[in-house]
Every structure is written in structure tokens, then in C-alpha cells.
Protein backbone atom coordinates (compact mmCIF):
# COMPACT_ATOMS: atom_id res chain seq x y z
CA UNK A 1 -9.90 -1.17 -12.63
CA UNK A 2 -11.51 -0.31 -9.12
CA UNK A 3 -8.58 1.69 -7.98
CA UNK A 4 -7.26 4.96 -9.85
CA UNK A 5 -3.84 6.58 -9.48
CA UNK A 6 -4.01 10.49 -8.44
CA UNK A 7 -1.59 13.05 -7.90
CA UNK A 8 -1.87 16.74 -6.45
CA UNK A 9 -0.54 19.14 -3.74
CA UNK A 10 -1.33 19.15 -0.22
CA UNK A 11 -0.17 21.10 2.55
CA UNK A 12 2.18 19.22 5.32
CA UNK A 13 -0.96 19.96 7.86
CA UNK A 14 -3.26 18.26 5.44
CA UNK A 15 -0.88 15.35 5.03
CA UNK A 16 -0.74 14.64 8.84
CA UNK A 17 -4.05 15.00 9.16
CA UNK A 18 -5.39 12.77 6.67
CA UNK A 19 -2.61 10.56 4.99
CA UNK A 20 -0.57 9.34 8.08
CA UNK A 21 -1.92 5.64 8.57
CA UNK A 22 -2.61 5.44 5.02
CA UNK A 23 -1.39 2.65 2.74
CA UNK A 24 -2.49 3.64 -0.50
CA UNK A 25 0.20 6.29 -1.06
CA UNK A 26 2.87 5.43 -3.82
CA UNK A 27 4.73 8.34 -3.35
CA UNK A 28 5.57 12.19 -1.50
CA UNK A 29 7.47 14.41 -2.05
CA UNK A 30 8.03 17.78 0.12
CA UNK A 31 8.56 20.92 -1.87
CA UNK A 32 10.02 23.28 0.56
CA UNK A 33 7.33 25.73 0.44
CA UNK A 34 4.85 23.83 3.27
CA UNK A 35 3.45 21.68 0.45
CA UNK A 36 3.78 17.78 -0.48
CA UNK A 37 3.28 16.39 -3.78
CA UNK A 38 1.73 13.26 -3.59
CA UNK A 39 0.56 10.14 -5.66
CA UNK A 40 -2.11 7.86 -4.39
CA UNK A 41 -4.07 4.58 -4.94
CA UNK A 42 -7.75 5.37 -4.43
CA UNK A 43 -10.96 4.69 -6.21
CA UNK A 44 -11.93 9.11 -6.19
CA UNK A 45 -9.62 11.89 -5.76
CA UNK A 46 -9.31 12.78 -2.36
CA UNK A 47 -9.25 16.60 -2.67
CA UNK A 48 -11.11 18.34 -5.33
CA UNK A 49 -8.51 19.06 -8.12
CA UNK A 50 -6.00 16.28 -7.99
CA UNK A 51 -5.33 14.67 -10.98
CA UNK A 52 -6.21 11.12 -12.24
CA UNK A 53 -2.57 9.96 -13.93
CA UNK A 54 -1.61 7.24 -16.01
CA UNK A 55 -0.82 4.30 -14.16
CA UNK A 56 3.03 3.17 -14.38
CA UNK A 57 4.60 -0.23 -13.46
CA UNK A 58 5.57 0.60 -9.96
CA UNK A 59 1.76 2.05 -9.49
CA UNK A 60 0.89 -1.46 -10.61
CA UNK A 61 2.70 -3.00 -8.43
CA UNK A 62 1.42 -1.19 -5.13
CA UNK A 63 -2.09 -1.41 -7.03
CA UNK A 64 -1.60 -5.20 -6.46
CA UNK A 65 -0.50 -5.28 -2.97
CA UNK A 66 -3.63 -2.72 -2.11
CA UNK A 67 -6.06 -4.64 -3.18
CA UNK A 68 -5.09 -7.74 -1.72
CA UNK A 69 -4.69 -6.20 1.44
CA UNK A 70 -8.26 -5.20 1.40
């Protein structure tokens, strides 16, 4: 699979900065303490120390729609 699903912390200035026109987020979550949690579709991590994660069937399903986008 070309695409990988990662998850890992970001600030909410990171998130603005580099995630707000993107459409390969599956989820984020804010955790009250000026950082998101997020899961992406991308082929690397974006940020050194996320986490590659086991895909699930809703990551599937916006793994789909991703890549027929491109």
C-alpha cells in the first residue's frame, strides 16, 4: 500500500500552519492543553515521531477516496 496511516501530537500553531487545506486527515482531536491529536493518510510521517498505526475500516475508506482524488 502507497499510503500509510499515522498518528501523533501537534501543536494548534503547527496544525494551522501545515494541515489546513489538507485532505488526507482522518481525524483531530484537540486536547485542551494547545495540542491536537491527529491521524493522517500519507506515504511518510510528517513530523519526526508520529506513529505508523494499523489501518482500520474507516482509514480504508478515506484511503480510497485519497487516492482517487490524486
Amino acid at each position: 500500500m502507497p499510503f500509510k496511516v499515522w498518528q501523533g501530537r501537534i501543536t494548534k500553531e503547527q496544525f494551522q500552519l501545515y494541515f489546513t487545506t489538507d485532505r488526507s486527515i482522518i481525524e483531530f482531536r484537540e486536547l485542551g492543553d494547545g495540542m491536537m491529536t491527529l491521524r493522517i493518510v500519507a506515504a511518510e510521517a510528517p513530523f519526526y515521531g508520529w506513529d505508523e498505526v494499523p489501518p482500520t475500516m474507516e482509514d480504508a475508506y478515506f484511503i480510497r477516496k485519497f487516492t482517487r482524488s490524486k
